[in-house]
Structures are given as structure tokens and as C-alpha cells.
Protein backbone atom coordinates (compact mmCIF):
# COMPACT_ATOMS: atom_id res chain seq x y z
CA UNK A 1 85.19 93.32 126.75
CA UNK A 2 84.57 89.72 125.89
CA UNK A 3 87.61 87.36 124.45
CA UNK A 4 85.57 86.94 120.88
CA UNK A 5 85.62 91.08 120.85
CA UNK A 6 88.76 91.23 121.60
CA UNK A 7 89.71 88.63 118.37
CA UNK A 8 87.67 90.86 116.33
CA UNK A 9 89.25 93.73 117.25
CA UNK A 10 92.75 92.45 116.58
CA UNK A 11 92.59 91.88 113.10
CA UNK A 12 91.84 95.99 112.17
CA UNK A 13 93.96 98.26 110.92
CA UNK A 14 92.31 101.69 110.47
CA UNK A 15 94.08 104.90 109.40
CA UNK A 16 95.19 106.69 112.80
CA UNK A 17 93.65 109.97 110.80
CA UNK A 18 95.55 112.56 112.09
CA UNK A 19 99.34 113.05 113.03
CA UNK A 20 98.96 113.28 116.60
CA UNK A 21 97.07 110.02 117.82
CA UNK A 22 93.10 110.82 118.52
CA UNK A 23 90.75 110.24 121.27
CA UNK A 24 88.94 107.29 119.24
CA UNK A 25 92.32 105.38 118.61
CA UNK A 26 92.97 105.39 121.87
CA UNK A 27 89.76 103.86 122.80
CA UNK A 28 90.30 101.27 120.52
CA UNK A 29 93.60 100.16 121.48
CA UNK A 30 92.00 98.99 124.91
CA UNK A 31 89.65 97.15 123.33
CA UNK A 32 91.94 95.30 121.63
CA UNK A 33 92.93 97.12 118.26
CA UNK A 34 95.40 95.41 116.06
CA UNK A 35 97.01 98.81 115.12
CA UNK A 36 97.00 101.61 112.94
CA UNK A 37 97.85 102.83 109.28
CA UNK A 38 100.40 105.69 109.02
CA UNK A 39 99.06 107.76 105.49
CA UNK A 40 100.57 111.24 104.41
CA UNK A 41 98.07 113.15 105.85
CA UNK A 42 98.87 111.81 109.07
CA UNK A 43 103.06 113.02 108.47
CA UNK A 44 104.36 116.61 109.42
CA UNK A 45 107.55 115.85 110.95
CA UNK A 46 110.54 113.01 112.10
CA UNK A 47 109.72 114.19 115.66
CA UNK A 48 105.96 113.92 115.14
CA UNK A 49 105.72 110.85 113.79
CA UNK A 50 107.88 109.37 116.59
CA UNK A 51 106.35 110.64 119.19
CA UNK A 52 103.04 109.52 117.72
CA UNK A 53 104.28 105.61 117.15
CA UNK A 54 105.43 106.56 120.80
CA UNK A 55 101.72 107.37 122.09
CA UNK A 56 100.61 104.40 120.15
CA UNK A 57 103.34 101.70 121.31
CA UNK A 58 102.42 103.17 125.15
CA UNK A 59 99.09 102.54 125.35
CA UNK A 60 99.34 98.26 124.61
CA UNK A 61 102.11 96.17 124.44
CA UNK A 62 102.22 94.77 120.31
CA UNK A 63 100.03 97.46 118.76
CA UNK A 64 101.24 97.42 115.10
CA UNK A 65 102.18 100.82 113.93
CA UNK A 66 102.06 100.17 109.55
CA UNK A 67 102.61 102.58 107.07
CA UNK A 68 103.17 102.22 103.20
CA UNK A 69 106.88 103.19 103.27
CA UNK A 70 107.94 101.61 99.39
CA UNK A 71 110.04 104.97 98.59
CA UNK A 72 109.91 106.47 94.81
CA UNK A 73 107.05 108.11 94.31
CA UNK A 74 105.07 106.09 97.38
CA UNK A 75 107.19 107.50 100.12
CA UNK A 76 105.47 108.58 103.94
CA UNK A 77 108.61 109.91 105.76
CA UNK A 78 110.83 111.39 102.79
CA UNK A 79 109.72 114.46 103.60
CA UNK A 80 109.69 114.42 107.54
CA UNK A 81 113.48 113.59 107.70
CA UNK A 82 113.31 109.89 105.94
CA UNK A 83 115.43 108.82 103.66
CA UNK A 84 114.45 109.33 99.99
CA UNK A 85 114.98 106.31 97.69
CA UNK A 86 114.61 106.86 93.91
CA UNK A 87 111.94 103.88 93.80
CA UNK A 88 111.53 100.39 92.44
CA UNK A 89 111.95 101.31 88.47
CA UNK A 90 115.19 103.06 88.72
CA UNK A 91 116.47 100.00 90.87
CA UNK A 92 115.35 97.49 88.33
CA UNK A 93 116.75 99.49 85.36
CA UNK A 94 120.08 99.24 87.36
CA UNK A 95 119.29 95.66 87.92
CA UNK A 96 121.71 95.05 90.76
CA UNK A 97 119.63 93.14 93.72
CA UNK A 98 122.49 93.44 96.20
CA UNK A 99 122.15 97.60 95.55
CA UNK A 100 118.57 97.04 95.85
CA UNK A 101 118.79 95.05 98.96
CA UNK A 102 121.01 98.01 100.29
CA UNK A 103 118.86 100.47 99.51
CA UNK A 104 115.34 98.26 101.06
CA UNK A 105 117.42 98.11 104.15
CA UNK A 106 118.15 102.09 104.20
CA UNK A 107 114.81 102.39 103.93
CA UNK A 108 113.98 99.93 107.15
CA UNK A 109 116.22 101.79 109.15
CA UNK A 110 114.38 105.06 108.69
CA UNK A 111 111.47 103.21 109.52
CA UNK A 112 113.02 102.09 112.55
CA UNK A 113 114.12 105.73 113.65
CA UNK A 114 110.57 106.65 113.20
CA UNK A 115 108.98 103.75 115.13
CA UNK A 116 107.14 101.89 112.58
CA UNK A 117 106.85 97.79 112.37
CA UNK A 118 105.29 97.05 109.51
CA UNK A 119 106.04 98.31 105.90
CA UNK A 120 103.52 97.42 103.15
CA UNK A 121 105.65 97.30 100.89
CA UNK A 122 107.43 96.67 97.87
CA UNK A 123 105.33 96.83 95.40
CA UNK A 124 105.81 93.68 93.47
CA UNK A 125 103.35 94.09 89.99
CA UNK A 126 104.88 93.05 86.89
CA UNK A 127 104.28 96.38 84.67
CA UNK A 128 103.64 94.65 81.49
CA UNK A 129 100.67 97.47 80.61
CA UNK A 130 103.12 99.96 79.85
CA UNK A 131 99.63 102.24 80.67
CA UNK A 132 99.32 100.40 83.97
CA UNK A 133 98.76 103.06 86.91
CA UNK A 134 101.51 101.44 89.06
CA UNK A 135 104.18 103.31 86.82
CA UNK A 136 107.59 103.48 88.59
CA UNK A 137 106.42 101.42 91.42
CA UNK A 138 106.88 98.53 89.66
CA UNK A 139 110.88 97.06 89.19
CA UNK A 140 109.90 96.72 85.23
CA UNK A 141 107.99 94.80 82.93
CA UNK A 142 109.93 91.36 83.14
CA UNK A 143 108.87 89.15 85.40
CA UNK A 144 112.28 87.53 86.30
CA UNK A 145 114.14 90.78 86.97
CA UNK A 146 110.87 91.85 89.30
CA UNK A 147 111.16 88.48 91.04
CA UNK A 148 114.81 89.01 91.83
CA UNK A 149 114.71 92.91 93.13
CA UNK A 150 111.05 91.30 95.31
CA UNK A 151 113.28 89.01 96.97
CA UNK A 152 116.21 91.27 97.72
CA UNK A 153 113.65 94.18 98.66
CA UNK A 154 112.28 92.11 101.43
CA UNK A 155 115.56 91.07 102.85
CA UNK A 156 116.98 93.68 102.56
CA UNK A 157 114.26 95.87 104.25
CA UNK A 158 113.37 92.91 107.10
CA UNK A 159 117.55 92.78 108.24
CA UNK A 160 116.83 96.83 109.40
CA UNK A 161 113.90 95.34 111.40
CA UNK A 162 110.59 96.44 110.53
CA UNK A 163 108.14 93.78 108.27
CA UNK A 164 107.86 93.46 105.04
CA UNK A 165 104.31 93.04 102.96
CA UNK A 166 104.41 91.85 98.98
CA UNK A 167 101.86 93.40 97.24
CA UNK A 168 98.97 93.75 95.42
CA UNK A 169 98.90 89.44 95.02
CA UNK A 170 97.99 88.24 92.71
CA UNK A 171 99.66 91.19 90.89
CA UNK A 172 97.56 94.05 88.90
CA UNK A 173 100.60 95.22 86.56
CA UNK A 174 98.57 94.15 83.30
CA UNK A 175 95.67 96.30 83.96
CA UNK A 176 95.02 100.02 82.66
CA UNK A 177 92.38 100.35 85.40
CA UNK A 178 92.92 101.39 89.07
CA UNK A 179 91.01 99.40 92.28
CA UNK A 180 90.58 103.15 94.00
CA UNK A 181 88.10 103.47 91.25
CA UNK A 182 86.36 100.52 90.36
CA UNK A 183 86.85 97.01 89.69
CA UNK A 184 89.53 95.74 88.20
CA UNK A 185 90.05 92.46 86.37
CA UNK A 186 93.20 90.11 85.23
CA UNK A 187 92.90 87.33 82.53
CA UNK A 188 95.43 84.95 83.08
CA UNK A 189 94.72 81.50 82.73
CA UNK A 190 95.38 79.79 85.89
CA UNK A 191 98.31 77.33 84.40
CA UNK A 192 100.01 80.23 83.14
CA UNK A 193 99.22 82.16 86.99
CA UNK A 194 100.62 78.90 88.23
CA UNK A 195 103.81 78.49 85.64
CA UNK A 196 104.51 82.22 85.71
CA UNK A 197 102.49 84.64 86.30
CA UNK A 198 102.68 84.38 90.49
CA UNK A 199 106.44 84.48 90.45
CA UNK A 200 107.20 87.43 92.29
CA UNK A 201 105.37 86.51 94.90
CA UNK A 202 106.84 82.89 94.83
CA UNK A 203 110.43 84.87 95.25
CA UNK A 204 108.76 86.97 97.82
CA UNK A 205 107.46 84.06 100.25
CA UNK A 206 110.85 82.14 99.48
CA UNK A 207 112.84 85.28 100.79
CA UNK A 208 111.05 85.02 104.22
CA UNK A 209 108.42 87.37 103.91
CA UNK A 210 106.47 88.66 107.03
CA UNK A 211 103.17 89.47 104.87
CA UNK A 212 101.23 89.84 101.45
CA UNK A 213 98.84 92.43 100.56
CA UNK A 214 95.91 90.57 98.73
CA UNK A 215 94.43 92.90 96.22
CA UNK A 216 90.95 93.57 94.83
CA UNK A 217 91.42 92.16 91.14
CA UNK A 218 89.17 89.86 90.20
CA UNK A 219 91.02 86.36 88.76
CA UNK A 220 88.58 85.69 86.48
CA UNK A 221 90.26 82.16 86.31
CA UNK A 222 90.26 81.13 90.02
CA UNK A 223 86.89 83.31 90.70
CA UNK A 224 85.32 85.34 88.50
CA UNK A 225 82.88 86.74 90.51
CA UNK A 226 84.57 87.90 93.60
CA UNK A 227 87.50 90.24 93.89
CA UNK A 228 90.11 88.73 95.58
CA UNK A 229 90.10 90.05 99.08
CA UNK A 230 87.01 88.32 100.07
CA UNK A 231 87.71 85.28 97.62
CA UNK A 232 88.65 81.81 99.44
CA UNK A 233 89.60 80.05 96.05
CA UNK A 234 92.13 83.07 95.67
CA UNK A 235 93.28 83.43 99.52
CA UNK A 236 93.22 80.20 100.73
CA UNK A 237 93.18 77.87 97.44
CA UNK A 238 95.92 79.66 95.57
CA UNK A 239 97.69 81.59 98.04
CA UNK A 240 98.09 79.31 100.98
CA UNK A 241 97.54 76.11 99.42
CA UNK A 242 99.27 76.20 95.87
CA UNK A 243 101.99 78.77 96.86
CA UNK A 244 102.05 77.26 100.67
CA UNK A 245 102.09 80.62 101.83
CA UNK A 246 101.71 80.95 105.92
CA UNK A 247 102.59 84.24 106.81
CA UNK A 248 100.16 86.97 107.06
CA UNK A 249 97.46 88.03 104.63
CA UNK A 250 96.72 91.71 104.62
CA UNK A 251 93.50 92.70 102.84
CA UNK A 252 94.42 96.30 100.84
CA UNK A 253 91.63 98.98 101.78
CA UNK A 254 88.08 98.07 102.08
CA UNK A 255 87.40 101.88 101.28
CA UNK A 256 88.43 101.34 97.88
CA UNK A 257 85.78 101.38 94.91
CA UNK A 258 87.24 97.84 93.80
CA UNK A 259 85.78 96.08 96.89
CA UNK A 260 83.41 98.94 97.90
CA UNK A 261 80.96 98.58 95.08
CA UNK A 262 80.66 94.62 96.02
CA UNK A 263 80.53 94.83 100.05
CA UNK A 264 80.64 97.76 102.68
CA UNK A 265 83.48 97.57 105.15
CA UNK A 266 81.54 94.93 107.81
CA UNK A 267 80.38 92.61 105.05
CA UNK A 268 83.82 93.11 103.69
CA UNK A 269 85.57 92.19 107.01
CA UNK A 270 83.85 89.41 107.33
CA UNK A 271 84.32 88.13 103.81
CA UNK A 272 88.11 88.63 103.53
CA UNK A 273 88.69 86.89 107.04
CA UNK A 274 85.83 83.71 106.25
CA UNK A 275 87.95 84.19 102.95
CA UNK A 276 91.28 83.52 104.67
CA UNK A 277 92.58 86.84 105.46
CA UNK A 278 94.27 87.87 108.48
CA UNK A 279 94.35 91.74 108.34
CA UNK A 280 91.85 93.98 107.80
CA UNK A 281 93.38 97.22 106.11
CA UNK A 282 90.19 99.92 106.70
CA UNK A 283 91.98 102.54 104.58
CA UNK A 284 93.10 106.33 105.17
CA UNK A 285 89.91 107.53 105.55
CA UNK A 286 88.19 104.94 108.42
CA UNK A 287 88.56 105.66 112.31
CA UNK A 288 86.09 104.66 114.84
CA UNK A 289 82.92 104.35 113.76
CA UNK A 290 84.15 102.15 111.01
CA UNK A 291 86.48 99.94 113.57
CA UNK A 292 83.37 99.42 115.73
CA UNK A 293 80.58 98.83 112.99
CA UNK A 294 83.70 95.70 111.68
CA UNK A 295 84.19 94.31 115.17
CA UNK A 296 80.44 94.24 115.86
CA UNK A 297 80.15 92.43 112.07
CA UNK A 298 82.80 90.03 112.75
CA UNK A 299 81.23 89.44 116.29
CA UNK A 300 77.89 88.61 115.05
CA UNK A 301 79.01 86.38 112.00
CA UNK A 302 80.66 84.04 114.58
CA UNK A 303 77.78 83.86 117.20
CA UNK A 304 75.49 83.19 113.81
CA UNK A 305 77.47 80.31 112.43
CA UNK A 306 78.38 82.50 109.57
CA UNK A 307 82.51 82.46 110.48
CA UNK A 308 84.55 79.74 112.43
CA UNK A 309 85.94 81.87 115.61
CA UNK A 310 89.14 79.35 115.44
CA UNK A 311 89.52 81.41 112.05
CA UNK A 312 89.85 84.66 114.33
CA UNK A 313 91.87 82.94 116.69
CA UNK A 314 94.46 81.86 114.11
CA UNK A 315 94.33 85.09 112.02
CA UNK A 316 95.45 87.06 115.78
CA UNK A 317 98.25 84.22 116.21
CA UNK A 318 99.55 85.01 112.93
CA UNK A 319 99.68 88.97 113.58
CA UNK A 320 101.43 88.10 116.84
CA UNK A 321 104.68 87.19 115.10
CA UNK A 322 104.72 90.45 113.11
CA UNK A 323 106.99 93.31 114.51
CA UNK A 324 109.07 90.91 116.58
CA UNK A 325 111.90 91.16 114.46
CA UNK A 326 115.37 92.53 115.62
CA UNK A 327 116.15 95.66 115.15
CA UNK A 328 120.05 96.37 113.17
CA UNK A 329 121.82 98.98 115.08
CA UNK A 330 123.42 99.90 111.98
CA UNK A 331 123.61 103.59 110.97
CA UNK A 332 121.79 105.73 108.05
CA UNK A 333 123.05 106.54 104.81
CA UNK A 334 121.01 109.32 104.18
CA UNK A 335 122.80 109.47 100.67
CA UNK A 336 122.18 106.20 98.81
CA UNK A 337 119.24 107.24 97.21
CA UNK A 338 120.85 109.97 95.28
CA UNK A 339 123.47 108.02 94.31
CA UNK A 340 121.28 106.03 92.94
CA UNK A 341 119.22 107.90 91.37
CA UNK A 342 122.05 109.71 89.25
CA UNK A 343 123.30 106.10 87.96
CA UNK A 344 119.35 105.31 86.34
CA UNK A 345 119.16 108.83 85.18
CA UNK A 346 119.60 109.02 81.27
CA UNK A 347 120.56 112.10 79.45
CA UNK A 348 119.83 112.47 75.83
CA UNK A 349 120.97 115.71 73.94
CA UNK A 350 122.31 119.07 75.69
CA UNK A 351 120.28 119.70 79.08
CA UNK A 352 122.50 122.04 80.58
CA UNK A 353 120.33 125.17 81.56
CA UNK A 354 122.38 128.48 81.21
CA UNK A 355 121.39 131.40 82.36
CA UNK A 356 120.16 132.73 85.84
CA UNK A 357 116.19 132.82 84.34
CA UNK A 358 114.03 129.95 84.47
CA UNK A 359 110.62 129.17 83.07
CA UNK A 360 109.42 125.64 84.06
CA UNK A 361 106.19 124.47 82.59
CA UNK A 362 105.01 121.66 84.80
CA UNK A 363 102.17 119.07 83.20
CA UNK A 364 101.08 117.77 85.78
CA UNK A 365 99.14 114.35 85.65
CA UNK A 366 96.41 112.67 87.95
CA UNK A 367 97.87 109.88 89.96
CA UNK A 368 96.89 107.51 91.82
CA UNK A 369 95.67 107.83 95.47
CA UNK A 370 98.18 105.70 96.38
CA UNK A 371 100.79 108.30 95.84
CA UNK A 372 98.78 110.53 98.34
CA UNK A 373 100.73 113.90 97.32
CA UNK A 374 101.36 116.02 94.32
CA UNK A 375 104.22 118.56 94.86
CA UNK A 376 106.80 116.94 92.98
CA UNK A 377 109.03 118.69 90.54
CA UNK A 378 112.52 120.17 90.55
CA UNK A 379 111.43 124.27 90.98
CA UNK A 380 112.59 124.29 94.91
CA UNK A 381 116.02 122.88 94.08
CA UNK A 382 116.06 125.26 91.13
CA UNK A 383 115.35 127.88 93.52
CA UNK A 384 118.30 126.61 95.70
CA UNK A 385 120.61 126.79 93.54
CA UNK A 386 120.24 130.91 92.97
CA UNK A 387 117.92 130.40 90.17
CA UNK A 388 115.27 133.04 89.39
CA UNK A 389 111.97 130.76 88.65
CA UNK A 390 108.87 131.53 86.78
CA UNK A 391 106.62 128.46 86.84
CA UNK A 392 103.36 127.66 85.17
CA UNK A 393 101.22 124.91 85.89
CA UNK A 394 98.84 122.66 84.02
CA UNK A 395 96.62 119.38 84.11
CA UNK A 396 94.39 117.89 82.44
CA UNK A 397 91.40 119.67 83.67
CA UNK A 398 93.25 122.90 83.60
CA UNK A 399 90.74 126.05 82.02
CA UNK A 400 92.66 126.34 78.73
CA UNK A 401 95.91 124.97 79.23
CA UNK A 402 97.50 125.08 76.32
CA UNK A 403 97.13 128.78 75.91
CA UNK A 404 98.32 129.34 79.07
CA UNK A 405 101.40 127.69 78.35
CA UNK A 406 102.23 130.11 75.05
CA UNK A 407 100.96 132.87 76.98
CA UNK A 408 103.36 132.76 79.64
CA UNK A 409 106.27 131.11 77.19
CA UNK A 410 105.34 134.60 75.02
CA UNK A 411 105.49 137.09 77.93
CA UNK A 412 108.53 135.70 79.61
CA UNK A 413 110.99 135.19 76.56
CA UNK A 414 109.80 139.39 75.93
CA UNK A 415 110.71 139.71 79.58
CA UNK A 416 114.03 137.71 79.66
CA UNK A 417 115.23 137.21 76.13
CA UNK A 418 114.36 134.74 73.16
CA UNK A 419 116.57 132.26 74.28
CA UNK A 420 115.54 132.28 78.31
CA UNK A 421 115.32 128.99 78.90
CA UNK A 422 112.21 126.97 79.30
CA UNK A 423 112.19 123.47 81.24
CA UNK A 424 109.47 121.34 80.64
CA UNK A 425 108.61 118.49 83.44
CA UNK A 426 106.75 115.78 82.51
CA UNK A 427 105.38 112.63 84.10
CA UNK A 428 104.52 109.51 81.96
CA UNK A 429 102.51 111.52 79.27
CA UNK A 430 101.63 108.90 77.05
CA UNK A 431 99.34 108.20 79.38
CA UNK A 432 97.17 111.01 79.40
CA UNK A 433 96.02 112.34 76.06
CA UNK A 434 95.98 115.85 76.65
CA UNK A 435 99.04 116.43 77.00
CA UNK A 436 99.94 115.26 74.00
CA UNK A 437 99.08 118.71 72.35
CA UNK A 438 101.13 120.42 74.35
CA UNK A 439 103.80 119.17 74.04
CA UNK A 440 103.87 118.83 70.38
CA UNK A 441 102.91 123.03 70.70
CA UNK A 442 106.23 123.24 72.81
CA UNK A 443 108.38 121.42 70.60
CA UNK A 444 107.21 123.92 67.46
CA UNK A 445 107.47 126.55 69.56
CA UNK A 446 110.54 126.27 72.01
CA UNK A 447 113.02 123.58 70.30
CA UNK A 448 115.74 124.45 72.36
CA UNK A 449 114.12 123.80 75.37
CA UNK A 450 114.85 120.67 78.12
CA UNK A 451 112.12 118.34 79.68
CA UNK A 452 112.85 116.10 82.21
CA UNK A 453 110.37 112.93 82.52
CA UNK A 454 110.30 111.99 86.31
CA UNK A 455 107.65 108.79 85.09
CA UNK A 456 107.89 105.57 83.01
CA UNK A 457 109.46 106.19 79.52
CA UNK A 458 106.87 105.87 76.69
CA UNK A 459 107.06 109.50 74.67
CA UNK A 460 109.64 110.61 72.37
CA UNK A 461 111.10 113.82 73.00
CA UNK A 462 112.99 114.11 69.73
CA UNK A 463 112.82 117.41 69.11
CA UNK A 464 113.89 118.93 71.75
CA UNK A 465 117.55 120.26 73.11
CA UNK A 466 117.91 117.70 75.59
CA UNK A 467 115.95 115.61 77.80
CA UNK A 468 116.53 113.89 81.16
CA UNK A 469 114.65 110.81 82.23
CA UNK A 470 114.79 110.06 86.19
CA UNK A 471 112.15 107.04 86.40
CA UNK A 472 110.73 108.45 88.95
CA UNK A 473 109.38 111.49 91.12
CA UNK A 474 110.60 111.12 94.93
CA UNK A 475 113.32 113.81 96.17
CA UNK A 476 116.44 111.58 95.06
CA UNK A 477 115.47 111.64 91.72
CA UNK A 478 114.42 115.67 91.65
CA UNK A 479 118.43 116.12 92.97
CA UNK A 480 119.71 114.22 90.35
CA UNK A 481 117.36 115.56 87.55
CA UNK A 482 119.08 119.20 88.81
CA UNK A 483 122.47 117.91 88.95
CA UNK A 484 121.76 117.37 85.04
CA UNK A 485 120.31 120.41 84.36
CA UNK A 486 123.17 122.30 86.14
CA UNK A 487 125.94 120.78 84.94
């Protein structure tokens, strides 16, 4: 293995794939690998996921184990034994960056526990779009409060030990449109990105952070052509040079439509590091074959005069520093989040659910890949509690929804009584049109019933009994959402 394959090697970061570590990854690691993405698919267990950062951390001394830990609705380990946050939202609505700090560094130390170095995360997008698909995982839509709850996320989660990564620069909050799908595009004149607009990430770099997640918007101002992964006016002009950033620059997946319709993953690699990158995030779905068709790119673009090896060489020195932080001894409180959680919730009305009966009707939206799982919802602490549950389902692409909804609303109130109560879950539905209807078919229908919104607010639910807004769908939020319900 020669020293330039090596280099090449050391600035990938594929998905490990599976949740016990694979025959390829292995073989990679010796040739130099920089490390390994942790996704969802890859998480059963606490003691499976240690004991596969264990395998990884074995093999080669400084193999970054990452994973995309930001809690709320992005959260890896919440259900393997993590801790469960109620996300960035709730913690800007209660706007307290020492409580947010607290709860960042929670969330390092069950990162820690579980072996990982290197969070990508928080999620630092302004969500002025209130139809933006970053939803909760944005602080809010004000660009000071997200700048203050950035910097006391990342100190907060680097004191546990584990490294922190700012993302998606230059910030995608404005747009309707989602990278895992296509390209996406923001406006902003470049003296306002200058004034403003990059301020979040100025707080983030200023709070001593290990990385940045460069995303694949296109700055139409800086470069309008290229997204911004593989652009060197947007890496290295704006980035390093205006914001004087030197930490590392983490690419975010070269699977994704955004930067996939432009460049496959070699011409990618290639581009992002010539670009200024340092890290090459493959994405959930790339093992070996893509690893080795990257290295071999990367390889041949320096023997061809196409990419400066020094840039190699000083994209590995960077990626050296990361994970070499010290780790707090300090002990888990598995129960911040749901303290937390019940100070953003917001109850409007009467949401107190009486009876032992319970009919949830569950709308339940696409989101974004991102999020990587869709059983959210309250029914299993329903359940928990001694409630009797009958649940119906629905999204948009759901074989006559609507009548499935008065159909089982009809034969259950026959079954249980006319005033069984009904509990309708909801996720940010202004942002899907079809449930719209439904809803306003509910309201006619079942006034006395309770929803509980676990997105960002946007729909009235006048109307109604009583409603319950938890800003968010990870586990904390669910418990206090039930703590509501049950008075």
C-alpha cells in the first residue's frame, strides 16, 4: 500500500452498513480508512453498538467512528439505550443556551458510553421557510437565537468529549426543497451572506468547533453553477478565507441527488477535496466498492496533475486532531430530556383523555431521509399506561385515506360509545396538502377530540377539545405529550 493510497484512503467515511462491522470495512481499515458512518440501520442495541465501535477502534489506532447523533427527531442511539433529547426547536423555544449546553453535553456523554468520536451535529439552519424540510431540527427561525443555542450546542456537546460538526454551511433553512432529492438553491446576496446570513456558523467556529458539514446548495452568489461541496469559491473562498475557518470540512453525502446528478462519488471526491474539503462523507448506503472506486479517483487525479497531493496531506493532518478530545467522567442524566420537553410543550384547550378506550388516528407525513425512521407517535406509552388502543394509520399515498379514517372513527364510537375518545397525531401538516382534508373531516366530525402536533407549528387546531404541541417527535417529547393527555 503506497503512502499517496494511504492519503486517499484517509479522507473516507463510508457507512459501516450493517451493525456488526463487515468483512469489507475491515479491509479497508488496513489500508488506511479514515472511518466509518454510524446510520440507524446500522443500531439494534447499547451493547451492539459498543462492541461494534469496539471492533472498529481495534483494528487501527485513530479510526473515526461518526454518527449523526443531533437528538429530536435525528437521534441514532435513543432507542438502543441513549439518551433522548427533545431536539433543537423545543430548546430554542425555551431559549436558555446554558439548558441547551446541558442538554448537548448529555447527549456527548451517551456518545461516549457508546464509543463514538465524532457527532455531525447540531444542525445549525436558520428555518426561515416555515415549509423548509429541516422542521424541528432547526433552533427557530431567528438567526440570533440559532447563533446562540449553535454555540452552546457545540460546547456543550465537545466538554463530554466526542466532536462536534456545524451543519449544512452555508445553511439550507430558506429552501422548501430537500438535497436527498435534487438540487437545491439559496439566493442570498453575498453582502447580506457576509453581514448575516453566515452567522451561525460564525458563532459555531468562535465556540471552538471541531468540524463543519458543507452542504450541497448551490450559492448562486459565490457560484452558481456548482453545489457547494465541490465549490472552491464556497469552501475555500468563503469558508476558510472570509470566515477564517481551519478546522475540518466534512462534505455531507455524495449519494445524495443534490451532488449526485452533477458528479458520481469519484468525480465527487475529487472535486470536494481539489475544492477544499477534508472529509469525504460516502453516505448510508456506500461500502467497499464505493471506498475503492474514490481512493483509486483521488489516486489518479494526483499522479495526473489534476489535485495537489500536499492538499491530501493537509486534509489527513486536519482529521488527525479530531477525536483527541478528553473524555468528562461525568455521569448521565438519563432524564433531562423529558424535563425538557414538558417545559416547550404547550397545551391549548382540555386534552385530558378519559376513559380506558383509545382511538388514535395517526397522519403520518414523508420525512426526510435524514430522519432515517418512522415509528414515532405516543400509542406504546398509551399502551403503558393500561390503555386499550385502536390505531389507524394514514399518509399521503394511503388507498383512500380519508374514508378510512370515518370508517374506523364510525365503527369504534358503535363499539365503545359516542364519546370514546379519539386522539389525533399530527406532524407539521401544513406542509403536506392532503392532510388538510382530513383534518377539517375530523374537526366536523369528532369536535371533542385531542391532537397532539409532534412538528413545527403552522395549522390551527381551533376546533378541537384540546391540542398539545411538543415541537418535536423523539421519545422525550412522546412522554411528555402522554403526561398531557393523562393528566
Amino acid at each position: 500500500m503506497s503512502d499517496l493510497s494511504r492519503l486517499a484512503h484517509g479522507v473516507l467515511f463510508p457507512g459501516v452498513g450493517r451493525p456488526r462491522l463487515p468483512r469489507w470495512a475491515a479491509k479497508r481499515i488496513d489500508r488506511g480508512v479514515g472511518g466509518f458512518v454510524v446510520y440507524g440501520k446500522d443500531v439494534e442495541s447499547a451493547e451492539q453498538v459498543r462492541a461494534l465501535t469496539d471492533a472498529v477502534h481495534g483494528l487501527r489506532e485513530h479510526v473515526l467512528v461518526a454518527t449523526d447523533e443531533e437528538g429530536g427527531d435525528v437521534s441514532r442511539l435513543e432507542y438502543a439505550g441513549g439518551i433522548s433529547t427533545p431536539g433543537n426547536l423545543p430548546l430554542g423555544r425555551i431559549d436558555e443556551p446554558d439548558t441547551t449546553e446541558a442538554a448537548a453535553y448529555q447527549v456527548g456523554l451517551s456518545l461516549r458510553d457508546a464509543g463514538i468520536d465524532w457527532d455531525l451535529a447540531p444542525t445549525v439552519d436558520v428555518a426561515a421557510n416555515p415549509l423548509t424540510p429541516i422542521g424541528s431540527r432547526s433552533f427557530g427561525a431567528d438567526r440570533g437565537l440559532v447563533s446562540r443555542h449553535t454555540a452552546a450546542w457545540v460546547r456543550g456537546l465537545q466538554a463530554a468529549g466526542p466532536a462536534a460538526c456545524a451543519k449544512h454551511f452555508p445553511g439550507h433553512g430558506e429552501s422548501n426543497a430537500d438535497a436527498h432529492f435534487g438540487a437545491t438553491t439559496v439566493g442570498v446576496p453575498r453582502d447580506e451572506l457576509l453581514a448575516s446570513y453566515l452567522d451561525p456558523f460564525r458563532a459555531a467556529i468562535a465556540a471552538g468547533v471541531d468540524s463543519i458539514m458543507v452542504s450541497h446548495d448551490r450559492l448562486t452568489a459565490v457560484d452558481p453553477d456548482l453545489p457547494s461541496t465541490i465549490s472552491a469559491p464556497v469552501i475555500t473562498g468563503i469558508l476558510r478565507t472570509d470566515l477564517g475557518y481551519d478546522g475540518v470540512v466534512l462534505t455531507d453525502a455524495l449519494e445524495m441527488r443534490g451532488i449526485a446528478d452533477v458528479a458520481d462519488v469519484p468525480t465527487a471526491a475529487v472535486r470536494a477535496i481539489a475544492a477544499g474539503a477534508d472529509a469525504l462523507c460516502l453516505g448510508s448506503w456506500a461500502y467497499g466498492e464505493d471506498v475503492d472506486a474514490a481512493a483509486a479517483a483521488l489516486v489518479a487525479a494526483v499522479r495526473d496533475g489534476r489535485l495537489d497531493e500536499g492538499r491530501l496531506r493537509q486534509a489527513n493532518d486536519r482529521l488527525a486532531r479530531l477525536g483527541t478530545r478528553a473524555r468528562s467522567a461525568a455521569d448521565r442524566d438519563d432524564e433531562i430530556g423529558v424535563r425538557l420537553a414538558r417545559r416547550a410543550l404547550v397545551v391549548h384547550g382540555d386534552p385530558r383523555v378519559r376513559g380506558r378506550h383509545v382511538l388514535t388516528v395517526r397522519l403520518t407525513p414523508s420525512v426526510s431521509p435524514a430522519i432515517g425512521r418512522r415509528d414515532w407517535g405516543i400509542e406504546p406509552l398509551l399502551a403503558d399506561a393500561g390503555l386499550e388502543l385502536t390505531t389507524v394509520v394514514v399518509d399521503g399515498d394511503t388507498y383512500n385515506g380519508p374514508g378510512m379514517v370515518r370508517a374506523e372513527i364510525g365503527q369504534y364510537r358503535s363499539e365503545c360509545g359516542a364519546d370514546a375518545p379519539v386522539v389525533i397525531q399530527v406532524r407539521s401538516p401544513h406542509r403536506f396538502d392532503w392532510t388538510g382534508p382530513i383534518l377539517a373531516d375530523l374537526r366536523d366530525r369528532c369536535p371533542d377530540a385531542v391532537v397532539v402536533d409532534m412538528g413545527v407549528p403552522g395549522e390551527s387546531f381551533a376546533g378541537f377539545r384540546g391540542w398539545v404541541r411538543t415541537f418535536g417527535a423523539s421519545r422525550a417529547c412522546a412522554q411528555a405529550a402522554v403526561g398531557a393527555l393523562l393528566g
